[in-house]
PDB file of N, CA and C in Angstrom:
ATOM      1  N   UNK A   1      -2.495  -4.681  -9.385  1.00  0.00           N
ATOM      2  CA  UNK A   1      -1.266  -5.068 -10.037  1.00  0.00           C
ATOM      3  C   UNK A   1      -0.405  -5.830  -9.043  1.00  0.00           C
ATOM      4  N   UNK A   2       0.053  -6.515  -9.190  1.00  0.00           N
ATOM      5  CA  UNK A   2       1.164  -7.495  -8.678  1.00  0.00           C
ATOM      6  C   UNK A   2       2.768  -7.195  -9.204  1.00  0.00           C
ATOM      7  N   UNK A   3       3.009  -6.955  -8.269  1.00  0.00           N
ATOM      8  CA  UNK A   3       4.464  -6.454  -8.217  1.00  0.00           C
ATOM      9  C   UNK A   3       5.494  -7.094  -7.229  1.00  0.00           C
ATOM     10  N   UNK A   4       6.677  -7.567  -7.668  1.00  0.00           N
ATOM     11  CA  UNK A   4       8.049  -8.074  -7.115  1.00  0.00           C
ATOM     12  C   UNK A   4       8.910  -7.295  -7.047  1.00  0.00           C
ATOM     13  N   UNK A   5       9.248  -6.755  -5.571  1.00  0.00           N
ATOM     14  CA  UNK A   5      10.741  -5.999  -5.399  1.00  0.00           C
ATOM     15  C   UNK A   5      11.653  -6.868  -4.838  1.00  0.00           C
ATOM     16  N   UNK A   6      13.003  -6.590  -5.672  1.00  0.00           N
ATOM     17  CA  UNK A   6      14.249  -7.041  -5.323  1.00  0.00           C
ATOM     18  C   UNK A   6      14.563  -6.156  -4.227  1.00  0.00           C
ATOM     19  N   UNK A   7      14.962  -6.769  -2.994  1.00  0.00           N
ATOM     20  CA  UNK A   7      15.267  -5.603  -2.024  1.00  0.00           C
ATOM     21  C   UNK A   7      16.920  -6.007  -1.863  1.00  0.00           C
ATOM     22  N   UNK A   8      17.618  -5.056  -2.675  1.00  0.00           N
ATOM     23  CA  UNK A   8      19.351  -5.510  -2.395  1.00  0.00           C
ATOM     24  C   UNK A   8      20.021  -4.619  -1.522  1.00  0.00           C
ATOM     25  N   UNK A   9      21.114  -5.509  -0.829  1.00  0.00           N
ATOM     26  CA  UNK A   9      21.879  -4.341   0.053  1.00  0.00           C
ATOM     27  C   UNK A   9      21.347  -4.364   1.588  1.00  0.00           C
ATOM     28  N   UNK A  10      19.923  -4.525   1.345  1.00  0.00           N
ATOM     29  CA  UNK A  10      19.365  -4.945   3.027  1.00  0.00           C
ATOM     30  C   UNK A  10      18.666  -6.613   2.968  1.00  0.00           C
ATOM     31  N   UNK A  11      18.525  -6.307   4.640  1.00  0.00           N
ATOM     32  CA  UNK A  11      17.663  -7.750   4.750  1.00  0.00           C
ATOM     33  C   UNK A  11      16.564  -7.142   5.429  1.00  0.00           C
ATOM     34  N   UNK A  12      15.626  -7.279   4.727  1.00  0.00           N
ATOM     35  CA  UNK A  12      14.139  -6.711   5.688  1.00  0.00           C
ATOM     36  C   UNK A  12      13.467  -8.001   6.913  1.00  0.00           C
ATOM     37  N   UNK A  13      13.375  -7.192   8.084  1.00  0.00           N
ATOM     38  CA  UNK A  13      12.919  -7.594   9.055  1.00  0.00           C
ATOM     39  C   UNK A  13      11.106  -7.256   9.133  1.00  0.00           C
ATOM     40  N   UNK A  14      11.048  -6.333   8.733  1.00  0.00           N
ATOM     41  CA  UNK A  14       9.963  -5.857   8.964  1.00  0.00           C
ATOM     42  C   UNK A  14       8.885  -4.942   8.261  1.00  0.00           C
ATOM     43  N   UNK A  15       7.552  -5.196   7.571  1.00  0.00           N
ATOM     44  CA  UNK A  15       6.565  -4.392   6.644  1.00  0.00           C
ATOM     45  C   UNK A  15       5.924  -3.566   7.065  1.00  0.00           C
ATOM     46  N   UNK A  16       5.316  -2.467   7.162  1.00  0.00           N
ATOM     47  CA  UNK A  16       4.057  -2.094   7.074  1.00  0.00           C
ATOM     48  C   UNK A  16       3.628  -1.089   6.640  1.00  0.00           C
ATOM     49  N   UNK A  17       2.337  -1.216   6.116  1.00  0.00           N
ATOM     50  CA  UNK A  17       1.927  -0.665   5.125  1.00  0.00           C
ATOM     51  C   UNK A  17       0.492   0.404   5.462  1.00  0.00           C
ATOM     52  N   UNK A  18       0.037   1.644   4.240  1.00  0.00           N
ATOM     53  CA  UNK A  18      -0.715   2.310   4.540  1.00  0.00           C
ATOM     54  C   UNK A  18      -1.562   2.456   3.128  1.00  0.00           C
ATOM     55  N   UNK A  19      -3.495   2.678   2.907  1.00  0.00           N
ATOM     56  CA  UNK A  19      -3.260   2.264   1.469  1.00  0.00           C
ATOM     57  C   UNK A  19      -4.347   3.624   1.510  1.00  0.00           C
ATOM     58  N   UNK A  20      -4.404   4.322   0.260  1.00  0.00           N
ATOM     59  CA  UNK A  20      -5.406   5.497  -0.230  1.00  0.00           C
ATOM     60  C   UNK A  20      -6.379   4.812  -1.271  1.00  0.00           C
ATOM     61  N   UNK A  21      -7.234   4.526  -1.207  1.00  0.00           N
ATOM     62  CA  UNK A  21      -8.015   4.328  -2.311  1.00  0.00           C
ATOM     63  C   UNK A  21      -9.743   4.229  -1.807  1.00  0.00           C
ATOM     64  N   UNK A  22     -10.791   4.461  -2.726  1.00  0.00           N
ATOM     65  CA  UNK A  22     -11.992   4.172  -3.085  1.00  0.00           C
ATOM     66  C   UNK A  22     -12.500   3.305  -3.794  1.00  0.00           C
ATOM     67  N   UNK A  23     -14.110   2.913  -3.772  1.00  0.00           N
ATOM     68  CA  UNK A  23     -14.462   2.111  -5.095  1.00  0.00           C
ATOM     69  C   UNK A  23     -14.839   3.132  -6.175  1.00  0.00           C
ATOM     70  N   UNK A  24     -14.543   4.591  -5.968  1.00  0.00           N
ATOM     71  CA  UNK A  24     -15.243   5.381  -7.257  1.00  0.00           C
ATOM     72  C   UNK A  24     -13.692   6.159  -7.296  1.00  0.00           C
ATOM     73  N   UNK A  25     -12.744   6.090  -8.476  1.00  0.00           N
ATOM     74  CA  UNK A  25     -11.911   6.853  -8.424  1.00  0.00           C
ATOM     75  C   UNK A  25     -12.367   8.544  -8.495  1.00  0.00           C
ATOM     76  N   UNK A  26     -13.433   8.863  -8.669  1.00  0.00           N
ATOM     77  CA  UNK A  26     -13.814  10.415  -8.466  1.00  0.00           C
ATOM     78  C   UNK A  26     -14.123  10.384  -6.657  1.00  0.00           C
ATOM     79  N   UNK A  27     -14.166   9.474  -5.986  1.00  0.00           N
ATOM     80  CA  UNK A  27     -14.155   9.808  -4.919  1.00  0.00           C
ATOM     81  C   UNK A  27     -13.436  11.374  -4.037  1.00  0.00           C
ATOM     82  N   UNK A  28     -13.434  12.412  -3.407  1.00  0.00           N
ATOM     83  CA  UNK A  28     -12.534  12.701  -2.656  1.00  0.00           C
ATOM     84  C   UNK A  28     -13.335  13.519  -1.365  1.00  0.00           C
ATOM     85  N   UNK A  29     -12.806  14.022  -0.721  1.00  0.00           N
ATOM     86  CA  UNK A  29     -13.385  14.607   0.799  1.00  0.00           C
ATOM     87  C   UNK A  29     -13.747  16.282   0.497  1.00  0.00           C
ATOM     88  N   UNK A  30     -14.690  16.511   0.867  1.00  0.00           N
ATOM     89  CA  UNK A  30     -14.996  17.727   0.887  1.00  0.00           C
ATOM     90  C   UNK A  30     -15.664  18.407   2.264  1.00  0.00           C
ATOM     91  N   UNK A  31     -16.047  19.503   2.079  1.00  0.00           N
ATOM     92  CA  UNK A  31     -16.179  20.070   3.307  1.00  0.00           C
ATOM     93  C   UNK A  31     -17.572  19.225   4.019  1.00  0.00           C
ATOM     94  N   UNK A  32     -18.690  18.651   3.101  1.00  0.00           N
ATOM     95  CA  UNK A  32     -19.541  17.732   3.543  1.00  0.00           C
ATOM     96  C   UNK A  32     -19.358  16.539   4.168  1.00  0.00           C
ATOM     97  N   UNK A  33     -18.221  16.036   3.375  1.00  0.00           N
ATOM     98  CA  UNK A  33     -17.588  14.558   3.660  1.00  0.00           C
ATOM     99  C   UNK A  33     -16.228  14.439   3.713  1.00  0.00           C
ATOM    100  N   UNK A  34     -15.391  15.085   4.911  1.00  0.00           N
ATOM    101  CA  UNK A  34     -14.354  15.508   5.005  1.00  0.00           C
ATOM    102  C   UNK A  34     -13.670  13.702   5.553  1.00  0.00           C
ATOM    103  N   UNK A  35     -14.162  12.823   5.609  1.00  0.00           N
ATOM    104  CA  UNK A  35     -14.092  11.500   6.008  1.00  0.00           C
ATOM    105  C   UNK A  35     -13.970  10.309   4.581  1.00  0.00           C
ATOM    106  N   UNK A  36     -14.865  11.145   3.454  1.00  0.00           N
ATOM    107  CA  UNK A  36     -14.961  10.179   2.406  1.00  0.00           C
ATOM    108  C   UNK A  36     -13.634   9.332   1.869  1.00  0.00           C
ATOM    109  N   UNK A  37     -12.687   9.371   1.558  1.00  0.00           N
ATOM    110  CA  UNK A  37     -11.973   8.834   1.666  1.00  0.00           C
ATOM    111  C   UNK A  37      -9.932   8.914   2.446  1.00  0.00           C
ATOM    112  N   UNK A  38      -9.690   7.671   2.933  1.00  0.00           N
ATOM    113  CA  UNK A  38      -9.671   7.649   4.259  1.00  0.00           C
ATOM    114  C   UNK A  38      -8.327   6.872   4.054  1.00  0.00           C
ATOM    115  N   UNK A  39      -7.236   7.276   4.272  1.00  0.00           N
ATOM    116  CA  UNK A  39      -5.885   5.864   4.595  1.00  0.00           C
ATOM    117  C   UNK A  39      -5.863   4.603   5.523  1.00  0.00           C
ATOM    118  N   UNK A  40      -6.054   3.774   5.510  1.00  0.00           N
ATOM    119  CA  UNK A  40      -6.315   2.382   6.063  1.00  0.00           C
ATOM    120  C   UNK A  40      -5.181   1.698   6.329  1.00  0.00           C
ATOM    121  N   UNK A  41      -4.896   0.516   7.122  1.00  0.00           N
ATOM    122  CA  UNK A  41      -3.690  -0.510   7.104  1.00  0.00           C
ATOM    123  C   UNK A  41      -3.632  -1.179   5.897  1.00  0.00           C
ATOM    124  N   UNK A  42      -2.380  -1.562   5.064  1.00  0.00           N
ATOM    125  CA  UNK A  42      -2.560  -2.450   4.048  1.00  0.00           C
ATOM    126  C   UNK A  42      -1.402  -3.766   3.962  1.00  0.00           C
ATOM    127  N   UNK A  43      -2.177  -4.707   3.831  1.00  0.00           N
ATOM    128  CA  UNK A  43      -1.115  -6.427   4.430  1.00  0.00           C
ATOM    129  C   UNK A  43      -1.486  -7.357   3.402  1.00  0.00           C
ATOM    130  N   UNK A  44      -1.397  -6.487   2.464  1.00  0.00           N
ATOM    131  CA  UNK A  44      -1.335  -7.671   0.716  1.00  0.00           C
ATOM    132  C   UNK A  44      -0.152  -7.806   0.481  1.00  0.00           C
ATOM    133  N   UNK A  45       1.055  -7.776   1.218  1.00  0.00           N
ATOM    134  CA  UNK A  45       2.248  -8.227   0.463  1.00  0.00           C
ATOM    135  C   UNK A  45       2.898  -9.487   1.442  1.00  0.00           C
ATOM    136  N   UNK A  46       4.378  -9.826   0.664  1.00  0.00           N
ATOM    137  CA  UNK A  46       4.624 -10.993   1.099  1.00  0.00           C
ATOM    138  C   UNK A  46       6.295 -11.011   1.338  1.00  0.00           C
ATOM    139  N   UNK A  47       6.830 -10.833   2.539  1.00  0.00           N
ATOM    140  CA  UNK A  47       8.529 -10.830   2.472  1.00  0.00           C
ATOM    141  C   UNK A  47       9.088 -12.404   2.786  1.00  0.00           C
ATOM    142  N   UNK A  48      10.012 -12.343   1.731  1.00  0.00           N
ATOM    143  CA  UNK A  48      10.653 -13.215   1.524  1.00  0.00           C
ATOM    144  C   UNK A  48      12.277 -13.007   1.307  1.00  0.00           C
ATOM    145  N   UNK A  49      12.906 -13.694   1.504  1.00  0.00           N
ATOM    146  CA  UNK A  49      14.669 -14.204   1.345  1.00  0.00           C
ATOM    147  C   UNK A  49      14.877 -13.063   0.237  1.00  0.00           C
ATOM    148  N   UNK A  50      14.125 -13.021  -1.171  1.00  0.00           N
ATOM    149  CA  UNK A  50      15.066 -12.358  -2.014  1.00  0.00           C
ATOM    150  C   UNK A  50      13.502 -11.277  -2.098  1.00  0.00           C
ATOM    151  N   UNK A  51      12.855 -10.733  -1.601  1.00  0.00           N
ATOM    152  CA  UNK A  51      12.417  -9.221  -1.439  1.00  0.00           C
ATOM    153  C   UNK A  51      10.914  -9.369  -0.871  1.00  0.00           C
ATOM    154  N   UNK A  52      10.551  -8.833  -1.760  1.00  0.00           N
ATOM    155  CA  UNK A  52       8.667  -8.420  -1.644  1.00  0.00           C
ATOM    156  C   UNK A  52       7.702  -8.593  -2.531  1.00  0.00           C
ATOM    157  N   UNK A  53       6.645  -9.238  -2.404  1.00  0.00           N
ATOM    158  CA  UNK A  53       5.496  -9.449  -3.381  1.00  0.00           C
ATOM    159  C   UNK A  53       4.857  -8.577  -2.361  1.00  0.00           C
ATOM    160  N   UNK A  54       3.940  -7.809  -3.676  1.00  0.00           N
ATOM    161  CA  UNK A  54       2.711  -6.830  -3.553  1.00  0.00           C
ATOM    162  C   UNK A  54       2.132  -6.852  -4.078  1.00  0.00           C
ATOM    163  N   UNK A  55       0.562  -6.695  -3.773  1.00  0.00           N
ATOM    164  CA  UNK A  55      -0.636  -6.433  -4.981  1.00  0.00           C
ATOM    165  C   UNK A  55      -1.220  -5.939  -4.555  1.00  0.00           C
ATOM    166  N   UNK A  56      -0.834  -4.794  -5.471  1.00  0.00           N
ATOM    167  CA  UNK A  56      -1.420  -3.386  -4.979  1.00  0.00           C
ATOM    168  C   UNK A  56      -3.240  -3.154  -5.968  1.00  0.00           C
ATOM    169  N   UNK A  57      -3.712  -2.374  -5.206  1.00  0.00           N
ATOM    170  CA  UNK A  57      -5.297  -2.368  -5.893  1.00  0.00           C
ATOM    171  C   UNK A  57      -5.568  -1.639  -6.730  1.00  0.00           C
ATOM    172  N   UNK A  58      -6.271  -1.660  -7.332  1.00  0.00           N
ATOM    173  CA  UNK A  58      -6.410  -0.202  -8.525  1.00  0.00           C
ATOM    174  C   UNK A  58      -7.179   0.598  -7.678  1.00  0.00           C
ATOM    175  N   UNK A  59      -6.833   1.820  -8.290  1.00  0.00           N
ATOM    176  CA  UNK A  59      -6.928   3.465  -8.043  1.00  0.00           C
ATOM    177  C   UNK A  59      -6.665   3.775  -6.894  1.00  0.00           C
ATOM    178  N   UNK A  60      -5.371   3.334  -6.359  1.00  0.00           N
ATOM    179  CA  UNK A  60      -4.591   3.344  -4.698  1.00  0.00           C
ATOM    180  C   UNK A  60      -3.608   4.097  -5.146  1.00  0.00           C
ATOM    181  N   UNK A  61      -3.045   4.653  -3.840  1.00  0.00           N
ATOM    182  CA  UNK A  61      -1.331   5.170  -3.501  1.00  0.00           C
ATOM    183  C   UNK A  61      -1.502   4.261  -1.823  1.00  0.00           C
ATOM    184  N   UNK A  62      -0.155   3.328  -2.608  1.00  0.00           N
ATOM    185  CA  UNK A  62       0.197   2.614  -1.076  1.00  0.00           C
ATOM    186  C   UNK A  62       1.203   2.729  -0.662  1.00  0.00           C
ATOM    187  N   UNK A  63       1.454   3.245   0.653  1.00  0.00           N
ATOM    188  CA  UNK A  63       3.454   3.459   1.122  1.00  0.00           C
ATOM    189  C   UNK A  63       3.701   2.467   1.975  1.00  0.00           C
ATOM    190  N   UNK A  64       4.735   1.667   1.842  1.00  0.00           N
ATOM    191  CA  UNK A  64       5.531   0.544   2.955  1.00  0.00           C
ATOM    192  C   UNK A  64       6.908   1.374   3.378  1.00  0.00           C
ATOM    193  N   UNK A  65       6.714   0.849   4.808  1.00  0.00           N
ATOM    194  CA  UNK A  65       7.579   1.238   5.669  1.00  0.00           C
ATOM    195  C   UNK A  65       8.584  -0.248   5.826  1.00  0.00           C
ATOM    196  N   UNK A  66       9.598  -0.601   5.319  1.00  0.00           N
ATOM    197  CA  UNK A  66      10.401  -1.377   5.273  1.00  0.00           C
ATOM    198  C   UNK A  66      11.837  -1.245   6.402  1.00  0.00           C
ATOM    199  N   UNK A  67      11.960  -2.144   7.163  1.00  0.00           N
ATOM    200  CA  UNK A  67      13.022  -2.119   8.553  1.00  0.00           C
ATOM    201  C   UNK A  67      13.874  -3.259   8.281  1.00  0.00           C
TER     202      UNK A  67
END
């Protein structure tokens, strides 16, 4: 999904991002595969003058750290 935030009130200097996802949304870690899935860096978005473009992936939770 592609998403535009208005960021009002601040001026962002600075992104970064962290992303949760698999290619099998039944993916998850168990005591076998306590590694299977894994939080990564994520740098699909775009700051600009009036906020943020993102495109975020399906079957993710992504958090940005905004400065």
């Amino acid at each position: 999904a592609s998403v535009d935030v208005e960021l009002r009130g601040i001026m962002a200097k600075q992104v970064s991002g962290r992303v949760l996802t698999s290619e099998d949304i039944r993916d998850h870690n168990t005591f076998d595969e306590p590694e299977k899935v894994q939080p990564s860096a994520f740098e699909d978005f775009k700051l600009s003058e009036k906020g943020l473009s993102v495109n975020l992936p399906a079957k993710s939770v992504v958090v940005l750290a905004i400065k």
